[in-house]
C-alpha atoms as a PDB file:
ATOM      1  CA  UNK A   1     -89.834 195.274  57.302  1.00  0.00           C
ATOM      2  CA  UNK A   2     -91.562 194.230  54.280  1.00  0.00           C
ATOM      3  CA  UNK A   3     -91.571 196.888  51.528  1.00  0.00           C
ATOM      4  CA  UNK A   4     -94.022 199.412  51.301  1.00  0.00           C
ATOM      5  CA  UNK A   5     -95.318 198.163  54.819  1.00  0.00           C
ATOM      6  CA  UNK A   6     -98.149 196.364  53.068  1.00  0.00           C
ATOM      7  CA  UNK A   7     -99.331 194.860  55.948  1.00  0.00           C
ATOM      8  CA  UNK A   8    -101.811 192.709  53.943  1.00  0.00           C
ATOM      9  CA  UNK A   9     -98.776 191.593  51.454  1.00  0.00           C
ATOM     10  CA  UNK A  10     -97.070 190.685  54.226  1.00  0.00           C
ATOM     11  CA  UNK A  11     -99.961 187.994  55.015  1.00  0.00           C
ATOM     12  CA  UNK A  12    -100.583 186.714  51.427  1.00  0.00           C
ATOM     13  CA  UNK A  13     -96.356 186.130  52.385  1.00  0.00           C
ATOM     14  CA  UNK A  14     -96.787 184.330  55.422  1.00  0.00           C
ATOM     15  CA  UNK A  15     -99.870 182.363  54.175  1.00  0.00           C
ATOM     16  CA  UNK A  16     -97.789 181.069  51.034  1.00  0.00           C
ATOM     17  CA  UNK A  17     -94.965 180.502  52.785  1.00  0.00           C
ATOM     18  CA  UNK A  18     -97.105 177.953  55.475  1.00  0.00           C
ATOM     19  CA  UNK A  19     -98.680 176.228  52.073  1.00  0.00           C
ATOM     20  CA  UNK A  20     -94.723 175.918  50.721  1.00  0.00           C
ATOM     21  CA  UNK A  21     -93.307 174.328  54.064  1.00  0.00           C
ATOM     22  CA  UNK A  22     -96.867 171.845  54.358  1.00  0.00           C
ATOM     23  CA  UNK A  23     -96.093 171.135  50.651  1.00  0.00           C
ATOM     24  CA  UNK A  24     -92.445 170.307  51.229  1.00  0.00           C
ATOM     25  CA  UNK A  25     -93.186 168.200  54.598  1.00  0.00           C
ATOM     26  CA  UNK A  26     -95.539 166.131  52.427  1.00  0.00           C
ATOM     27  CA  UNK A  27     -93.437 165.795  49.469  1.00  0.00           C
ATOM     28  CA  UNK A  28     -90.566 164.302  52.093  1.00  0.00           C
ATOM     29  CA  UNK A  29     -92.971 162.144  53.875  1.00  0.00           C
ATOM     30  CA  UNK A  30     -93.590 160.633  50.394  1.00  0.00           C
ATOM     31  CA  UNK A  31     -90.269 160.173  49.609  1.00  0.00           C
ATOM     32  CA  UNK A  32     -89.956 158.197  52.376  1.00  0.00           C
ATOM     33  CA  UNK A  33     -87.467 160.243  54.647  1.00  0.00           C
ATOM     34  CA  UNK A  34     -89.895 159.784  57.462  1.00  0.00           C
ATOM     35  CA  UNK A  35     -92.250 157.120  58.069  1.00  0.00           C
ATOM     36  CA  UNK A  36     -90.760 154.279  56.993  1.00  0.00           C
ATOM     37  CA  UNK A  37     -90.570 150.856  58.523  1.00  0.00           C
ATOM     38  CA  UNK A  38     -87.742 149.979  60.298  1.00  0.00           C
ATOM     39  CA  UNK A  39     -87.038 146.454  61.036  1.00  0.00           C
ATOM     40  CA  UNK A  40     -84.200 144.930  63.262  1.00  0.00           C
ATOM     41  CA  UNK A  41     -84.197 140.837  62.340  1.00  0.00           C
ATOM     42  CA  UNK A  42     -81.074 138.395  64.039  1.00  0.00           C
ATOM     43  CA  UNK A  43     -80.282 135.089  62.584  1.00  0.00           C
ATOM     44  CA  UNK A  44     -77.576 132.700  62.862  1.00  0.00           C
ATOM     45  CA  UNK A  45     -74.994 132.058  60.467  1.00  0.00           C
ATOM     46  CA  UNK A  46     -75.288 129.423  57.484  1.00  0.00           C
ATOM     47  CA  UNK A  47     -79.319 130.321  58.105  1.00  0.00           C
ATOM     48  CA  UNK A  48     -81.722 131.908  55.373  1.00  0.00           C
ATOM     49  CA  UNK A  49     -83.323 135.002  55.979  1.00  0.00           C
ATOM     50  CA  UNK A  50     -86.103 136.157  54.612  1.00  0.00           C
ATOM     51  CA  UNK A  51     -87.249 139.631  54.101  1.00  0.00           C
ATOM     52  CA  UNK A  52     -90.145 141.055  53.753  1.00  0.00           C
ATOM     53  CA  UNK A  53     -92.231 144.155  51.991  1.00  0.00           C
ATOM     54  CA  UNK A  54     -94.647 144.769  54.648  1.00  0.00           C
ATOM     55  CA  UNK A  55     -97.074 148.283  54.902  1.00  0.00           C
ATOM     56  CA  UNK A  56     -97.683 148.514  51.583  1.00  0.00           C
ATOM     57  CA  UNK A  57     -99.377 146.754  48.313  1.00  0.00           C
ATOM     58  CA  UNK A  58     -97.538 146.756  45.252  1.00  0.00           C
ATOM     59  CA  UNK A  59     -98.622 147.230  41.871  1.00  0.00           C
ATOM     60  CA  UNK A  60     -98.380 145.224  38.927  1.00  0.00           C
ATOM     61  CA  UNK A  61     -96.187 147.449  36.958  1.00  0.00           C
ATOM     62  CA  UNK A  62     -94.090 148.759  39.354  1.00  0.00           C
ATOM     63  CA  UNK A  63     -90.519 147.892  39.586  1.00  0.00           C
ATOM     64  CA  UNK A  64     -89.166 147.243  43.019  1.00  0.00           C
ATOM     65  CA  UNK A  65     -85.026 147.327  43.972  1.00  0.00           C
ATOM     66  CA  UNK A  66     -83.020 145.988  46.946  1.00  0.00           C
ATOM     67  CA  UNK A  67     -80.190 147.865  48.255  1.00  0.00           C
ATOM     68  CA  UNK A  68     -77.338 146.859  51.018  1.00  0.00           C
ATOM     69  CA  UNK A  69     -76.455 150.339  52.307  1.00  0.00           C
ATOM     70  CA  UNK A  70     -76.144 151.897  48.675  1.00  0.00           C
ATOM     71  CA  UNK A  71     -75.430 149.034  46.881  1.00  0.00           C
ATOM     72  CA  UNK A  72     -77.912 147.769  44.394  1.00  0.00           C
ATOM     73  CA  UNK A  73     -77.976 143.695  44.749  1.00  0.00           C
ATOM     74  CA  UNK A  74     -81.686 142.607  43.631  1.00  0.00           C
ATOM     75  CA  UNK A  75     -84.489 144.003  41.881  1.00  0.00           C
ATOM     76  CA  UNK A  76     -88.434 142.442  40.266  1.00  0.00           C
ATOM     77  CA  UNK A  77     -89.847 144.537  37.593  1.00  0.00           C
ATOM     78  CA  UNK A  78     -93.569 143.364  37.769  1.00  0.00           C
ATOM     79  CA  UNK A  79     -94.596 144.793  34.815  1.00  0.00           C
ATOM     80  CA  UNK A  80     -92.615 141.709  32.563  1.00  0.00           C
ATOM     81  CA  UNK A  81     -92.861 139.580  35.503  1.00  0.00           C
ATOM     82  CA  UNK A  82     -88.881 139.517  35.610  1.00  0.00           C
ATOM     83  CA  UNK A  83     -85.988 139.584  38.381  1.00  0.00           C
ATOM     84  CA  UNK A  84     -82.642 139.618  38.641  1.00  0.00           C
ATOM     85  CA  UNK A  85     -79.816 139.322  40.848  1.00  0.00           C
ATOM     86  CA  UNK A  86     -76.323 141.491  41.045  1.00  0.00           C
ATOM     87  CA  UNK A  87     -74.024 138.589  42.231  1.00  0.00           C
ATOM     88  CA  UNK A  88     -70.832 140.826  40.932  1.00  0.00           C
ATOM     89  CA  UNK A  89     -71.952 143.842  43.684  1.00  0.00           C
ATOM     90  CA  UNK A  90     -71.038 144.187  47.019  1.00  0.00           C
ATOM     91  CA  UNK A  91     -67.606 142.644  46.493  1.00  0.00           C
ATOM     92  CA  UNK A  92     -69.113 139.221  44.979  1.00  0.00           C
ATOM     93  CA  UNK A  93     -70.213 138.353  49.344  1.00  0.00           C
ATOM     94  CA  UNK A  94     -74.146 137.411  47.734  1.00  0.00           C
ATOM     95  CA  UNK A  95     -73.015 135.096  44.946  1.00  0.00           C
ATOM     96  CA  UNK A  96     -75.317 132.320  44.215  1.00  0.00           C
ATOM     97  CA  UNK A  97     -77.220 133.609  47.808  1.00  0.00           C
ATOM     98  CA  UNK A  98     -80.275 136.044  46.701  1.00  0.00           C
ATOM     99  CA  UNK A  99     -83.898 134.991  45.698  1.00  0.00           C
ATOM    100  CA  UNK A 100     -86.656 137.204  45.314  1.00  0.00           C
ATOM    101  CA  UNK A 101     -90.715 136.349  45.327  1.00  0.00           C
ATOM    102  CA  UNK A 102     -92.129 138.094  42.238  1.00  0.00           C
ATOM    103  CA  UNK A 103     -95.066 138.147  43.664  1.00  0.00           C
ATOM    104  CA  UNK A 104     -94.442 139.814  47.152  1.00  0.00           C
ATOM    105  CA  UNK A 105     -91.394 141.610  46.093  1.00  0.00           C
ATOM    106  CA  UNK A 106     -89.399 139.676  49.503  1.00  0.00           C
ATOM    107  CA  UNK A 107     -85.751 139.166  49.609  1.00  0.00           C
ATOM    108  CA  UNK A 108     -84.431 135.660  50.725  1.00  0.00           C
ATOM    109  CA  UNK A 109     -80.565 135.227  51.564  1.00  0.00           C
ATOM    110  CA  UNK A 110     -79.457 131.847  51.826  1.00  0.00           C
ATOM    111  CA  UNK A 111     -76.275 130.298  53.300  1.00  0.00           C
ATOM    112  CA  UNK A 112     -75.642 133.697  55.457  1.00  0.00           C
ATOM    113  CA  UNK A 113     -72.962 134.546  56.668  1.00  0.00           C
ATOM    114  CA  UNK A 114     -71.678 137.634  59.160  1.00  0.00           C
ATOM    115  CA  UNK A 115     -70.137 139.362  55.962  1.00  0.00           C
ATOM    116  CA  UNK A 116     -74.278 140.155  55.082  1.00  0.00           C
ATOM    117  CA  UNK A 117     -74.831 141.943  58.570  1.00  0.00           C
ATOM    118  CA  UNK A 118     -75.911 145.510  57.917  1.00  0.00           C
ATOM    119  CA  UNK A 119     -78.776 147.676  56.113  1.00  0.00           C
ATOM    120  CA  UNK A 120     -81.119 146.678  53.533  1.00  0.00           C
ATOM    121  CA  UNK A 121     -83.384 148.988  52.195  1.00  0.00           C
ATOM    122  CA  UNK A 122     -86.384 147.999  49.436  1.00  0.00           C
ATOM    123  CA  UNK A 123     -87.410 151.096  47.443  1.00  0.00           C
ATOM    124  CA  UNK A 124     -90.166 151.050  44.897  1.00  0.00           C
ATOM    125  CA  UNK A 125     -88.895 152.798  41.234  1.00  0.00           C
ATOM    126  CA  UNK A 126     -92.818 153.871  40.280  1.00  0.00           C
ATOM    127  CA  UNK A 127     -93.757 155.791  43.596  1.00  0.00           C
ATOM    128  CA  UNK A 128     -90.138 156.988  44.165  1.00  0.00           C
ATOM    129  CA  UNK A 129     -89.867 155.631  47.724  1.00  0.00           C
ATOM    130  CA  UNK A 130     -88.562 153.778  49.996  1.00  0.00           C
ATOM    131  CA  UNK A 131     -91.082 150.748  51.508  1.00  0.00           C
ATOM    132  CA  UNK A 132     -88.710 149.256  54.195  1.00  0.00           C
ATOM    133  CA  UNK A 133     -85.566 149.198  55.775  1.00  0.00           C
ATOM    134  CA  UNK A 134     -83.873 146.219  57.429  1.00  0.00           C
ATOM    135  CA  UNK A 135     -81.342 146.355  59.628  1.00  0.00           C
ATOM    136  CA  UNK A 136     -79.763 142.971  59.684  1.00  0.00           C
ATOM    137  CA  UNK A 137     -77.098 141.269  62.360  1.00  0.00           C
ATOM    138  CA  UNK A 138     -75.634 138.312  61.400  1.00  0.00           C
ATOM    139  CA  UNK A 139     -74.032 135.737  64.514  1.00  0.00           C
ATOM    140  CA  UNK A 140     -71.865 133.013  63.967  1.00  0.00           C
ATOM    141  CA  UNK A 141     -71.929 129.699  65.162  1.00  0.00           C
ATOM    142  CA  UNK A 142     -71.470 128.906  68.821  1.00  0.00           C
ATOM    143  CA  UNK A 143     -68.381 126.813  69.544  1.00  0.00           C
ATOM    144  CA  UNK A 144     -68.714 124.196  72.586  1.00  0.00           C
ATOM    145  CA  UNK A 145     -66.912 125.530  75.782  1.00  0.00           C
ATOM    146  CA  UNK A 146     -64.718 123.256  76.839  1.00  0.00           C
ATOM    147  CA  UNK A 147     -64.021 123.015  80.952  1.00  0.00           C
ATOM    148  CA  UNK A 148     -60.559 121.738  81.920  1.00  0.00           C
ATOM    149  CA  UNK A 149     -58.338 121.824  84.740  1.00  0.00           C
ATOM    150  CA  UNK A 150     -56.707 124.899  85.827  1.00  0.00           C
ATOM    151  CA  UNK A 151     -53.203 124.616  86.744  1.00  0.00           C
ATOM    152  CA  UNK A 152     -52.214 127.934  86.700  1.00  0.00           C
ATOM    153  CA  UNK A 153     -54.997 128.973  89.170  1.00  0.00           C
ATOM    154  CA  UNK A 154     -53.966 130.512  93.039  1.00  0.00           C
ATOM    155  CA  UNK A 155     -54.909 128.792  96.193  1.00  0.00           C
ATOM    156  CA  UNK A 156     -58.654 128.259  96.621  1.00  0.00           C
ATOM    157  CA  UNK A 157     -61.204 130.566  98.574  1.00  0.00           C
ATOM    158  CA  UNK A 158     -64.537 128.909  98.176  1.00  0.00           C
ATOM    159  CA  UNK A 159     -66.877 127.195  96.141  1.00  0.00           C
ATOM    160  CA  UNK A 160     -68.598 130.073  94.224  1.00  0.00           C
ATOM    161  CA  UNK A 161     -66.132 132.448  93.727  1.00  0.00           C
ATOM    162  CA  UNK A 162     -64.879 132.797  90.487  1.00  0.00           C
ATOM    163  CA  UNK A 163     -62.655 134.775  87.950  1.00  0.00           C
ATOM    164  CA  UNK A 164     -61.337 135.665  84.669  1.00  0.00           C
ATOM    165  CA  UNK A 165     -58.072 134.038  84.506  1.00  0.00           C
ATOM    166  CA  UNK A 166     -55.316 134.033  81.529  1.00  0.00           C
ATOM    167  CA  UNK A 167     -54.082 130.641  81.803  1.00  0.00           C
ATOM    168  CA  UNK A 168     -52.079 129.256  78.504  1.00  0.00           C
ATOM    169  CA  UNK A 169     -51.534 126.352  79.925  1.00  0.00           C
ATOM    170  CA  UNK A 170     -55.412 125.055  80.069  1.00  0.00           C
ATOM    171  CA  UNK A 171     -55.973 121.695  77.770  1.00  0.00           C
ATOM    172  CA  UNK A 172     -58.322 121.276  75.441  1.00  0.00           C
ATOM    173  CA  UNK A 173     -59.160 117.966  76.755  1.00  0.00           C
ATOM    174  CA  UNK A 174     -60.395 116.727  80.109  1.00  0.00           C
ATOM    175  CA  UNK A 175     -57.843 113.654  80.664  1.00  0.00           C
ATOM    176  CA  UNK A 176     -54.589 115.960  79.680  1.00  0.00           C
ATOM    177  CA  UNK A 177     -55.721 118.455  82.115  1.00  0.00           C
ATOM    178  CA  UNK A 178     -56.011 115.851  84.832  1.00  0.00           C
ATOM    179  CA  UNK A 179     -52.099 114.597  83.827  1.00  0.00           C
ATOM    180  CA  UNK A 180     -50.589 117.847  83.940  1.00  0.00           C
ATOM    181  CA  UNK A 181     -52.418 119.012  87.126  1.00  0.00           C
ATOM    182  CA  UNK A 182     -51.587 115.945  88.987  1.00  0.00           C
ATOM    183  CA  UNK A 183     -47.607 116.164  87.919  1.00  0.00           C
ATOM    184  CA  UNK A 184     -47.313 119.830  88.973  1.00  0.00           C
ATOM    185  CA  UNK A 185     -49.715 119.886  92.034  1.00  0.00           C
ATOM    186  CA  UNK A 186     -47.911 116.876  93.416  1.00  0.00           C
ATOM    187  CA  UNK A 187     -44.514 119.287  94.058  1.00  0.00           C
ATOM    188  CA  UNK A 188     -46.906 121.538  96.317  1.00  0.00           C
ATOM    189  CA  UNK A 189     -49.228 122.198  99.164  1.00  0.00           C
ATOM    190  CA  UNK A 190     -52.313 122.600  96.709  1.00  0.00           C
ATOM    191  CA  UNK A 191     -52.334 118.934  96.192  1.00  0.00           C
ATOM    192  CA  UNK A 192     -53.468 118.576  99.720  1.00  0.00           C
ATOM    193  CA  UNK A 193     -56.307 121.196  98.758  1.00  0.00           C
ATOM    194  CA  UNK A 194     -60.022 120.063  99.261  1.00  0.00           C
ATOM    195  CA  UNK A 195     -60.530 122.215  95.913  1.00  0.00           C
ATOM    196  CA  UNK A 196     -60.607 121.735  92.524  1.00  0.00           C
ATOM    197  CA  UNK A 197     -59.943 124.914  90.129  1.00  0.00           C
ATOM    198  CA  UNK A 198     -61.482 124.559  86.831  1.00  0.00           C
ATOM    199  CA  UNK A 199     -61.417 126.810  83.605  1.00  0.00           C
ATOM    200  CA  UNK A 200     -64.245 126.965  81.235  1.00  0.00           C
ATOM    201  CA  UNK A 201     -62.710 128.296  77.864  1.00  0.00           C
ATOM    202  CA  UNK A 202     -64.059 129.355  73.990  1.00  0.00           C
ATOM    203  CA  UNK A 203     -62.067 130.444  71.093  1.00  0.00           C
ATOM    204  CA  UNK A 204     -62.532 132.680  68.184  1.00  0.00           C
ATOM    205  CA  UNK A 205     -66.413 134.243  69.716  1.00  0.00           C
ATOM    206  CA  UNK A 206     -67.320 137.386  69.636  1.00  0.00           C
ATOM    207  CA  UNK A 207     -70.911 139.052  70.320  1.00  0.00           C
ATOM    208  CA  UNK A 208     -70.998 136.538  73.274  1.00  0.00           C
ATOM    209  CA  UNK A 209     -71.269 135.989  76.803  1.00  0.00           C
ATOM    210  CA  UNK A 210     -69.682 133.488  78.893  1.00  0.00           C
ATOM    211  CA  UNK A 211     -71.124 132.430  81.970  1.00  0.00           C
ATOM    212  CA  UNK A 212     -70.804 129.596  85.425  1.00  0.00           C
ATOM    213  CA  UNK A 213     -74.196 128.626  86.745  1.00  0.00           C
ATOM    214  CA  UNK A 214     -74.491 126.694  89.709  1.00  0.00           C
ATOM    215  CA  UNK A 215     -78.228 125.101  89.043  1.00  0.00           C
ATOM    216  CA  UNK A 216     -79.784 127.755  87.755  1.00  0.00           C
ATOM    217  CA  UNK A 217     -77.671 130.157  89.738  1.00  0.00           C
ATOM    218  CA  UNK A 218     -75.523 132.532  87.507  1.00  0.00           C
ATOM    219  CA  UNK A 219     -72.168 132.991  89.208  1.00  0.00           C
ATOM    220  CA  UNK A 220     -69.776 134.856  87.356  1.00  0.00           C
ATOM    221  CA  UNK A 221     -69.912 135.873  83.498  1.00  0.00           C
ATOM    222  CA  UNK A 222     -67.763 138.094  81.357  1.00  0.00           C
ATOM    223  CA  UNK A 223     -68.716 139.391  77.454  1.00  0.00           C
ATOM    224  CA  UNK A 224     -67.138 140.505  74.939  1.00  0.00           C
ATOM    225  CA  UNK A 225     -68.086 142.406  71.470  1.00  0.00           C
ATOM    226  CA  UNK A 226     -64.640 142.299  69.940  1.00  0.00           C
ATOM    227  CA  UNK A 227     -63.970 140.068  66.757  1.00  0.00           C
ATOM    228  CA  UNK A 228     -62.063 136.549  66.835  1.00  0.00           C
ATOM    229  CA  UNK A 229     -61.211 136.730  70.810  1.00  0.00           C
ATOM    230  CA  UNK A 230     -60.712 133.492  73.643  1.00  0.00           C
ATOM    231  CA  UNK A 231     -62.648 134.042  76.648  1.00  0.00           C
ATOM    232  CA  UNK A 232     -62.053 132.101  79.990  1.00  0.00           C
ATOM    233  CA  UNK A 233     -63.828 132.028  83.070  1.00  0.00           C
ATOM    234  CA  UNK A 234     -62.221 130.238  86.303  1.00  0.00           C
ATOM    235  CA  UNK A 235     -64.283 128.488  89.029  1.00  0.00           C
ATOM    236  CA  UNK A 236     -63.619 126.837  92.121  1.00  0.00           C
ATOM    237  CA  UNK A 237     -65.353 123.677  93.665  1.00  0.00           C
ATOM    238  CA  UNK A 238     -64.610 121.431  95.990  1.00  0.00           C
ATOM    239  CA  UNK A 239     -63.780 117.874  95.221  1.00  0.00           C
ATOM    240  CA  UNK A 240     -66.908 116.783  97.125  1.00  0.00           C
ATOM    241  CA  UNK A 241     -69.508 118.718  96.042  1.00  0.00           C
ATOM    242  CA  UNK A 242     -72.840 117.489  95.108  1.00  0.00           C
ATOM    243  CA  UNK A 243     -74.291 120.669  93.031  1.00  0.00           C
ATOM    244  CA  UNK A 244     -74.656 121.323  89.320  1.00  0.00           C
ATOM    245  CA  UNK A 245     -72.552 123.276  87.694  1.00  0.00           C
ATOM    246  CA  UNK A 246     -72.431 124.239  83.830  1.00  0.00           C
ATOM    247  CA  UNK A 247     -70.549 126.811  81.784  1.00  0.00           C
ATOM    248  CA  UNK A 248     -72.839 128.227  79.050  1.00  0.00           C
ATOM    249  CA  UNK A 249     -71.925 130.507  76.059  1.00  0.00           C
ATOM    250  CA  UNK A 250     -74.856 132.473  74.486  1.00  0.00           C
ATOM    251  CA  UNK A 251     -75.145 135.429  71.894  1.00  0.00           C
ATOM    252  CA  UNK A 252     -78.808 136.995  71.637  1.00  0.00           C
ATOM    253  CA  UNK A 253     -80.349 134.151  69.638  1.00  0.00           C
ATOM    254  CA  UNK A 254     -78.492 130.762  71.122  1.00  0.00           C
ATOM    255  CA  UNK A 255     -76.649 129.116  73.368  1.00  0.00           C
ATOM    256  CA  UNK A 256     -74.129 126.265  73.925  1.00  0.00           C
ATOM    257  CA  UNK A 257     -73.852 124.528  77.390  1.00  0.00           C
ATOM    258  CA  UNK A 258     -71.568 122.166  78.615  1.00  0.00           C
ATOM    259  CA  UNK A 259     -72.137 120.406  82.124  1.00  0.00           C
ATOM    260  CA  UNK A 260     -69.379 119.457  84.585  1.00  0.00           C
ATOM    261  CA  UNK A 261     -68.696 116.179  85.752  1.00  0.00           C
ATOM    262  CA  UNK A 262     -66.114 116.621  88.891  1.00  0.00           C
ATOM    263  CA  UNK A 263     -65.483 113.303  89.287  1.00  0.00           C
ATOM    264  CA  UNK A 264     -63.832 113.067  85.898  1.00  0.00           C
ATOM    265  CA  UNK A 265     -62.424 116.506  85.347  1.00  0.00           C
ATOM    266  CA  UNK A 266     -61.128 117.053  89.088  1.00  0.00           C
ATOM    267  CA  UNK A 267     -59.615 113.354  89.704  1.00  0.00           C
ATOM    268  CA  UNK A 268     -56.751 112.804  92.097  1.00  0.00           C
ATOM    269  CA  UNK A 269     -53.791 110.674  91.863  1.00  0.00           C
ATOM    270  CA  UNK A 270     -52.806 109.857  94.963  1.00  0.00           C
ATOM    271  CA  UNK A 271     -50.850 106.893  94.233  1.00  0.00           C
ATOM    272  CA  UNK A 272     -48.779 108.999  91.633  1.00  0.00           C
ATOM    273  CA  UNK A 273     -48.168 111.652  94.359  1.00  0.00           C
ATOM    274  CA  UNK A 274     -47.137 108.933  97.013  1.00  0.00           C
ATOM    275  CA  UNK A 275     -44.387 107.569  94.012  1.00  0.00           C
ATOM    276  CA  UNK A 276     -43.238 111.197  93.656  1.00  0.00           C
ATOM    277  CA  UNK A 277     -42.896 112.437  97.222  1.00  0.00           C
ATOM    278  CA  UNK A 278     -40.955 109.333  97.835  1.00  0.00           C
ATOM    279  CA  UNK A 279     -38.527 110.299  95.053  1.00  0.00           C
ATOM    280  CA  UNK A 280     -38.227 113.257  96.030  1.00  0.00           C
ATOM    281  CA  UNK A 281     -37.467 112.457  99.409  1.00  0.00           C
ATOM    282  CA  UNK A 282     -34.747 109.762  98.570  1.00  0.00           C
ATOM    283  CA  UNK A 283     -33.123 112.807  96.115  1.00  0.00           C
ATOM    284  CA  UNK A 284     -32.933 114.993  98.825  1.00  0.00           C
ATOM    285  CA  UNK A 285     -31.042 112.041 100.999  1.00  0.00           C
ATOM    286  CA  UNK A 286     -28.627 111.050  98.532  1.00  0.00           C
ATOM    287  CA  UNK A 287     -28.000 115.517  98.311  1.00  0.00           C
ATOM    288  CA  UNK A 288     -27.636 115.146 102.415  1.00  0.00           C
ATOM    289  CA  UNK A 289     -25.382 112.502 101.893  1.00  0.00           C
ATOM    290  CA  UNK A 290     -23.162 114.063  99.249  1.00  0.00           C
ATOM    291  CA  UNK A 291     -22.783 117.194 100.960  1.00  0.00           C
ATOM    292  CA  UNK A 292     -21.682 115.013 104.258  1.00  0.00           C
ATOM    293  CA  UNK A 293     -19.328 113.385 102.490  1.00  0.00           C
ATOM    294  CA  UNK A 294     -17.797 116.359 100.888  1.00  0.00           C
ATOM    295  CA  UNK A 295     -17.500 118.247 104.271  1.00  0.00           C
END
C-alpha cells in the first residue's frame, strides 16, 4: 500500500518506474551487453587469421582496443593515426604475431598456433562498447596415418568388420610390419588365414576423428577430444580383395588420407614359413629322440 493511498501517486510511480527500466534496457543495449556480434572462425595452425570489425563504421577519432578474454593485446587510436601492440601480455604467446589495419580497425594473427584459441573481443573507447566478439579455435596440423600390420589382432571374422585395438606392437613402417607378422604368424594356425589384419594408427591428435572407408563407404571410426592422445583403428581384409580401402584422419577444417595397398602391406612368406615349419619339425624329432634314448 502506497502511503496516503494516493491512487494517482501511485501511477506517476509506476509510470516512472516503466521510463527507469526502458532507460536502463537501452543504456545496456548500448553498452553492448546484448546485441553484439558473435563470430565463431576455425583455422589451422601456423595459418593467419584475420579479424574483422564488421556492423559498425568507425570514426576518425575514436580509439579502438583488442582484448583476449580480459587481456588487452592490441589497440589503433585513429585520432593520431597510431597502433600498437602488447607483445609482453598474455604470457608473451602473441610476440612478434599481431597486426592491425588502421584503417578498418581488423586484427591479423600470424604464425597461429593452438595456444591463441579462445575469445577476442574489439571494444571501441569513444562509444564505450563493445563492436564484436570472436570466438576463435585453433587445430593443429594433421599427422599422416600410417597403416601397418597387426600382429596382435584375434582370428579374423570378415572383411568389414573392424575395431579399436591397443596393439604396442604395430610398426611404424610397412616392410617391418610384414617381418614381424610373418615370424610370429608362421608358429600358428593364422598363417593359414585367408585374412589380413591391418591397423591404421596416429599419434599426438586430438580434436580428430579417425576413420576406415571402403570406397566411399565409412566402416568404422572412433574420435577423440582429449589433448596429445594415439588413436588406432583395426580392419580386416582378405588377402584377395579387389576393393578400396583408405584410413582418413579429419578435424572440422581438414583431412589426411592414406590409401592401402594389400599387396604390399599384407605380403606372405611362404617360403620363410616352409624353412621354419621344417625346423621346427626336425627340433621336435631330435626332443623324440632324446627322450627315447633316456627311457
Amino acid at each position: 500500500m502506497i502511503c496516503g493511498g494516493n491512487i494517482q501517486s501511485t501511477r506517476k510511480f509506476r509510470h516512472s518506474l516503466s521510463q527507469c527500466v526502458v532507460s536502463l534496457s537501452l543504456n545496456i543495449c548500448s553498452s553492448g551487453v546484448f546485441g553484439v556480434e558473435v563470430k565463431s572462425v576455425s583455422v589451422m595452425e601456423g595459418d593467419s587469421v584475420t579479424l574483422n570489425i564488421s556492423g559498425t563504421d568507425i570514426q576518425k577519432d575514436d580509439q579502438i582496443m583488442w582484448r583476449f578474454g580480459q587481456i588487452l593485446i592490441a589497440q589503433i587510436n585513429r585520432k593520431i593515426n597510431k597502433s600498437t601492440v602488447h607483445n609482453d601480455s598474455a604470457d608473451g604467446r602473441f610476440r612478434d604475431r599481431l597486426k592491425l589495419n588502421n584503417e578498418t580497425g581488423s586484427l591479423i594473427i600470424t604464425n597461429i598456433r593452438t595456444t591463441h584459441s579462445g575469445e577476442y573481443k574489439v571494444y571501441s573507447k569513444r562509444s564505450q562498447t563493445r563492436l564484436n566478439i570472436f570466438n576463435l579455435t585453433v587445430y593443429a596440423r594433421l599427422p599422416v596415418p600410417v597403416i601397418s600390420r597387426d600382429c596382435a589382432s584375434s582370428s579374423p571374422s570378415s572383411s568389414s568388420s573392424s575395431s579399436q585395438q591397443n596393439c604396442s606392437s604395430s610398426s611404424s613402417s610397412s616392410s617391418s610390419s610384414q617381418q614381424n607378422c610373418s615370424s610370429s604368424s608362421s608358429s600358428s594356425s593364422s598363417s593359414l588365414s585367408s585374412y589380413c589384419s591391418l591397423l591404421c594408427s596416429v599419434v599426438n591428435v586430438s580434436d580428430v576423428t579417425l576413420s576406415w572407408y571402403k570406397g566411399n563407404s565409412l566402416l568404422s571410426s572412433i574420435s577423440v577430444s582429449d589433448l596429445s592422445r594415439s588413436l588406432s583403428l583395426n580392419l580386416e581384409v582378405e588377402y584377395q580383395d579387389k576393393n578400396t580401402y583408405s584410413c582418413v584422419i579429419n578435424n572440422p577444417i581438414r583431412n589426411q588420407t592414406t590409401h592401402l595397398d594389400i599387396s604390399e602391406v599384407c605380403q606372405t612368406y611362404p617360403g620363410w614359413t616352409v624353412v621354419i615349419l621344417a625346423f621346427d619339425l626336425i627340433v621336435l624329432i631330435f626332443h623324440v629322440a632324446f627322450v627315447a634314448e633316456s627311457d
